[in-house]
N, C-alpha and C. Protein backbone atom coordinates (compact mmCIF):
# COMPACT_ATOMS: atom_id res chain seq x y z
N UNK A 1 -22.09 10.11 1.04
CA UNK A 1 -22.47 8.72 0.93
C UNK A 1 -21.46 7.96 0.09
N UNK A 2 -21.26 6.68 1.01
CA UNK A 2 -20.81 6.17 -0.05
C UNK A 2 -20.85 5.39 -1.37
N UNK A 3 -22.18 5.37 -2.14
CA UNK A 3 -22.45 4.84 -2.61
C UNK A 3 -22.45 6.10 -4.01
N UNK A 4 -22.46 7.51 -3.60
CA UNK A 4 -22.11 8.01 -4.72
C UNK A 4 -20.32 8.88 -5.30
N UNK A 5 -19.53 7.87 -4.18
CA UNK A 5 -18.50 8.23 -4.66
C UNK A 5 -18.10 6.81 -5.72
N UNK A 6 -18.96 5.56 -5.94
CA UNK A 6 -18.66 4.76 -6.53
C UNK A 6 -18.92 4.84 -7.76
N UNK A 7 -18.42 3.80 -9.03
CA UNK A 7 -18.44 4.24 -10.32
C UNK A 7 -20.04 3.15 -10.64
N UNK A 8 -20.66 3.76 -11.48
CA UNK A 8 -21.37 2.79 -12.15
C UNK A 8 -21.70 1.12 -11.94
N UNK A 9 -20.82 1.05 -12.36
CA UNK A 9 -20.44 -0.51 -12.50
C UNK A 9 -20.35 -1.08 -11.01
N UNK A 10 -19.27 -0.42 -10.33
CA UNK A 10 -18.92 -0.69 -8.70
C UNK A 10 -20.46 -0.46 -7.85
N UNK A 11 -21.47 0.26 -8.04
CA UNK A 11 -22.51 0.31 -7.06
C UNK A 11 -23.14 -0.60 -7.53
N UNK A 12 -23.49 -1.05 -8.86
CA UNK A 12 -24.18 -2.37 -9.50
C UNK A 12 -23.46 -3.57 -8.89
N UNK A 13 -22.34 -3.75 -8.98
CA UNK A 13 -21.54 -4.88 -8.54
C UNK A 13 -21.73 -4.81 -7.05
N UNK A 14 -21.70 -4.06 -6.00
CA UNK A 14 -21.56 -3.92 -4.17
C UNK A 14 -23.27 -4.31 -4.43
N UNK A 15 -24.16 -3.82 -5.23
CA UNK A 15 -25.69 -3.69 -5.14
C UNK A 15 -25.59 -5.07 -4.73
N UNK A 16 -25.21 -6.09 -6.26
CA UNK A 16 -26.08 -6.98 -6.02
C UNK A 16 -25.07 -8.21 -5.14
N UNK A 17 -23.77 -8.12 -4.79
CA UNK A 17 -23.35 -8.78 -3.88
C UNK A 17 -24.11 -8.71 -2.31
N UNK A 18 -24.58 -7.83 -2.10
CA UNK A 18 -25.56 -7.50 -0.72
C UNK A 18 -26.42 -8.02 -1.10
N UNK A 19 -27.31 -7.71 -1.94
CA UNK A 19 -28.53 -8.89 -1.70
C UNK A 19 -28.02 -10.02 -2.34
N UNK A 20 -27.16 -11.25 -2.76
CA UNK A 20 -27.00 -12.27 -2.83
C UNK A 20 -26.36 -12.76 -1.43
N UNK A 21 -25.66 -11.72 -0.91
CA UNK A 21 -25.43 -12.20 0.72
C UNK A 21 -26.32 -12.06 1.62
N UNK A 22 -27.95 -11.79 1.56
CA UNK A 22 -28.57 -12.03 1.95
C UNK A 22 -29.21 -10.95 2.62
N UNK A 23 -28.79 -10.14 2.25
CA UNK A 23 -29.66 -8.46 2.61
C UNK A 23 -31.26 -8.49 2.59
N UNK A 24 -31.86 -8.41 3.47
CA UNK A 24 -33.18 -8.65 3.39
C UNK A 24 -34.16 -7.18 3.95
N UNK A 25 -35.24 -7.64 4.69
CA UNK A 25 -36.30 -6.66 5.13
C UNK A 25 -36.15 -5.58 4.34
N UNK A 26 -36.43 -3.82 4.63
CA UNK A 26 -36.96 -3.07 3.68
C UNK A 26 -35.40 -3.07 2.99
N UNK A 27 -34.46 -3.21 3.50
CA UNK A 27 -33.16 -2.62 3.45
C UNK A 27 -32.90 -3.21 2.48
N UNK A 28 -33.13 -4.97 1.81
CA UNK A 28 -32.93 -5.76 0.48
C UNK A 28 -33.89 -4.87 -0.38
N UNK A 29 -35.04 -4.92 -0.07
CA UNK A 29 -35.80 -4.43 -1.19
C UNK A 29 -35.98 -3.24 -1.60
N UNK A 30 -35.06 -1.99 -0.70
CA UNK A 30 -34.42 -0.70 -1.31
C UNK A 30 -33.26 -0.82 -2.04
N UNK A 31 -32.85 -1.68 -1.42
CA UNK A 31 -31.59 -2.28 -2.46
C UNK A 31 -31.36 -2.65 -3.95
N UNK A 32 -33.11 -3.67 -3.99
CA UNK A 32 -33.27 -4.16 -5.29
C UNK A 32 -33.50 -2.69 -6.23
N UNK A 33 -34.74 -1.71 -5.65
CA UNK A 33 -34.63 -0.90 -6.14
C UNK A 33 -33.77 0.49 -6.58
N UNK A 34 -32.95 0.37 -5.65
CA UNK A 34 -31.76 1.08 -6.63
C UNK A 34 -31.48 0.57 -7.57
N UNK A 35 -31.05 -0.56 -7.46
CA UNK A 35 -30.33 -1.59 -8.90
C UNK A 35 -31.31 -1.52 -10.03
N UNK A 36 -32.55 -1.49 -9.35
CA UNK A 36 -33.60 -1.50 -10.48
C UNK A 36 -33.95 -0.17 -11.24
N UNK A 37 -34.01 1.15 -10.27
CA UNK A 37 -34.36 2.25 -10.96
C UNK A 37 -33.22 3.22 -10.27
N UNK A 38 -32.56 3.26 -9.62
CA UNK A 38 -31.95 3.98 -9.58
C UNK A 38 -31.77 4.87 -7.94
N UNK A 39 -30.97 5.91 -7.34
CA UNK A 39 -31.11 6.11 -6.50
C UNK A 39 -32.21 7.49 -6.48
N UNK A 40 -32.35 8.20 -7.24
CA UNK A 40 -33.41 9.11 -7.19
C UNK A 40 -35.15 8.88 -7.43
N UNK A 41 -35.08 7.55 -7.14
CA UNK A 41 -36.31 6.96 -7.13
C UNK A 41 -36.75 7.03 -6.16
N UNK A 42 -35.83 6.84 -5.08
CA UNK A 42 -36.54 6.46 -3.80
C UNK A 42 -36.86 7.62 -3.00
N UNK A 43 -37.80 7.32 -2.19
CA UNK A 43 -38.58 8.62 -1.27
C UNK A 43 -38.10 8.77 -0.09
N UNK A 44 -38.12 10.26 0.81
CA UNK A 44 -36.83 10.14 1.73
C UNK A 44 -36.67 9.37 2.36
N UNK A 45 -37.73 8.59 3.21
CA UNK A 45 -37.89 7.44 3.83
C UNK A 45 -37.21 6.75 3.66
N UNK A 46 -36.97 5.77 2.10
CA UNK A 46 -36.52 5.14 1.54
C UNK A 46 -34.92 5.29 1.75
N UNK A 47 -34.26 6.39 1.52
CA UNK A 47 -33.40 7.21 1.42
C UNK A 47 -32.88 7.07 3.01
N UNK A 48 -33.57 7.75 3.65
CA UNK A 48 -32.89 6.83 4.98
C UNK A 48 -32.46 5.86 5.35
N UNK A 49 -33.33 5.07 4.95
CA UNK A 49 -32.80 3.41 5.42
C UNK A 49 -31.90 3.37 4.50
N UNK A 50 -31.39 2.93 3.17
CA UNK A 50 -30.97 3.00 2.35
C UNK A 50 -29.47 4.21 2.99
N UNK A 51 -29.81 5.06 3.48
CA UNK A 51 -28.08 5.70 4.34
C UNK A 51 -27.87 4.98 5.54
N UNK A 52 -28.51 4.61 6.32
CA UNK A 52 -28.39 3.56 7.32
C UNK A 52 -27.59 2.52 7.55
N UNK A 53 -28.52 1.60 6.26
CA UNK A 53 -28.53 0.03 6.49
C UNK A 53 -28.02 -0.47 5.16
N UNK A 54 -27.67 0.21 4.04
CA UNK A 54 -27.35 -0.64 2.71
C UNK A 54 -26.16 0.55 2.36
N UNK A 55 -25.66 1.73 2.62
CA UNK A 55 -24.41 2.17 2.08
C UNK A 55 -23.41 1.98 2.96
N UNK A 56 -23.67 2.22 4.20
CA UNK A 56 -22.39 1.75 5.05
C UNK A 56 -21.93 0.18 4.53
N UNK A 57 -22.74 -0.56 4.26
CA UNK A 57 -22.32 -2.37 3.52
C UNK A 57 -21.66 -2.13 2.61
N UNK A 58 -21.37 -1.36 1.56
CA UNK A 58 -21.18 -1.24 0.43
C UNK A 58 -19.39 -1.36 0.32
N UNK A 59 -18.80 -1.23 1.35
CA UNK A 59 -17.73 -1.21 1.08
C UNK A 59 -16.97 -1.83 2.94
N UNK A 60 -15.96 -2.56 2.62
CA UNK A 60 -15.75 -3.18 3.66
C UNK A 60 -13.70 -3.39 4.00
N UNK A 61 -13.77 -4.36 4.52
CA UNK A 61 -12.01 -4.16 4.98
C UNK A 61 -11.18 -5.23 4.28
N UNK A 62 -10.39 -5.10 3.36
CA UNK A 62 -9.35 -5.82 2.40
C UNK A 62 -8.85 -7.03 3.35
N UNK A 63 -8.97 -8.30 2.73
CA UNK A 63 -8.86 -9.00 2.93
C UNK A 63 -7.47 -9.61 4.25
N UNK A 64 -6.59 -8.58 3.54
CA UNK A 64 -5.12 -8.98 3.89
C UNK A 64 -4.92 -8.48 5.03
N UNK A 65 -4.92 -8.73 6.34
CA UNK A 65 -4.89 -8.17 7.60
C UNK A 65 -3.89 -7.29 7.91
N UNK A 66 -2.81 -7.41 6.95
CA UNK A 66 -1.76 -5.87 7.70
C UNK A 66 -2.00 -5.15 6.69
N UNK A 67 -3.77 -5.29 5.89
CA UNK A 67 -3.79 -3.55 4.98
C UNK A 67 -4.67 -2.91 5.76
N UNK A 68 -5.11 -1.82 5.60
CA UNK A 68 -6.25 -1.05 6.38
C UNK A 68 -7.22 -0.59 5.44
N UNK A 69 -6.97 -0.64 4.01
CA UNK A 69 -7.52 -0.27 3.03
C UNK A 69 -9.37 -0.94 2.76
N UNK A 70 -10.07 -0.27 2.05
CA UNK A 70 -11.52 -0.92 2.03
C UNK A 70 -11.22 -1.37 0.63
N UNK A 71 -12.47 -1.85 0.50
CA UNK A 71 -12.83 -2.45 -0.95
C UNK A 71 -14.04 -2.70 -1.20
N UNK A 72 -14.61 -2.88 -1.97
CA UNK A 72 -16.04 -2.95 -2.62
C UNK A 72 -16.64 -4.47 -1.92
N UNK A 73 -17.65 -4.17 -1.36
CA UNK A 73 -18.31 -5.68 -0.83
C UNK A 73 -17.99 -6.65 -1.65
N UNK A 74 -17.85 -7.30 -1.67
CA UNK A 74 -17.63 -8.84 -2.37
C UNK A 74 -16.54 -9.34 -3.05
N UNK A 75 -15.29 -7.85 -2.82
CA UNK A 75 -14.33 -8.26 -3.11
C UNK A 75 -13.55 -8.70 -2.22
N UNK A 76 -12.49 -9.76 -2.16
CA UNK A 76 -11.82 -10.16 -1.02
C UNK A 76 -10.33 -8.65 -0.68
N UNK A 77 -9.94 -8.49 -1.71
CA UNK A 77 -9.03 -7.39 -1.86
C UNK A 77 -9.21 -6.35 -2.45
N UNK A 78 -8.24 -5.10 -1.58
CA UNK A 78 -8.17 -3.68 -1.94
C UNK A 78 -7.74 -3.44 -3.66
N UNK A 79 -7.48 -2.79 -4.13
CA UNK A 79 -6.85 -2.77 -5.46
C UNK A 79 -5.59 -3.09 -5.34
N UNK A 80 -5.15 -2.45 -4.36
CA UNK A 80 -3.19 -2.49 -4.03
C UNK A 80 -2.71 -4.13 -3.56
N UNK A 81 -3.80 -4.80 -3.01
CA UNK A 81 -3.17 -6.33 -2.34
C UNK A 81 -4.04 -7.17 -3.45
N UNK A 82 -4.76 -7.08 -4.31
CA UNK A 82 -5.19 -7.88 -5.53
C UNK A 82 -3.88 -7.86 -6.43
N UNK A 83 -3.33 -7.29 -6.51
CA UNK A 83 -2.10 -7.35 -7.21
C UNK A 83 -0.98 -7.96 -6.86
N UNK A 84 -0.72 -7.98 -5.79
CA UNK A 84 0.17 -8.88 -4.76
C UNK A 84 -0.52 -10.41 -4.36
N UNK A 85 -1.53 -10.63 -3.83
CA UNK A 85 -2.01 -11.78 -3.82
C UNK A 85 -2.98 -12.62 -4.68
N UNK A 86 -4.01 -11.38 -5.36
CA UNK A 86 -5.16 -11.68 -6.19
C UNK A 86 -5.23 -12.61 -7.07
């Protein structure tokens, strides 16, 4: 998953950029609850949707069209083209 190769800070930060972009139905409000308690809170159910519908979001495609690199939802750039354009 990708949400536990991220650091601390980075799954708090991708968390709550998804639901301010408007992440809704169960998929926002598994969302909230990670941010809120954590990911071993939730029940497998939960846990499903939540691998589904809110970790694949979590990380997306760098802004700069000739990179291929991802980056954390809500950032416009990879680490490598934030430095060059950022």
């Amino acid at each position: 998953m990708i949400y536990e190769t991220l650091t601390e800070d980075d799954q708090e930060e991708a968390l709550k950029e998804l639901i301010e972009a408007g992440l809704d139905g169960p998929a926002g409000g598994i969302a909230k609850l990670v941010l809120a308690e954590g990911l071993d809170s939730l029940t497998k159910k939960q846990l499903s949707v939540f691998k589904k519908h809110v970790d694949p979001s979590l990380m997306e495609g760098c802004y700069n069209p000739q990179c291929s690199n991802q980056t954390l939802a809500g950032r416009q750039y990879c680490d490598s083209c934030a430095i060059r354009f950022g």
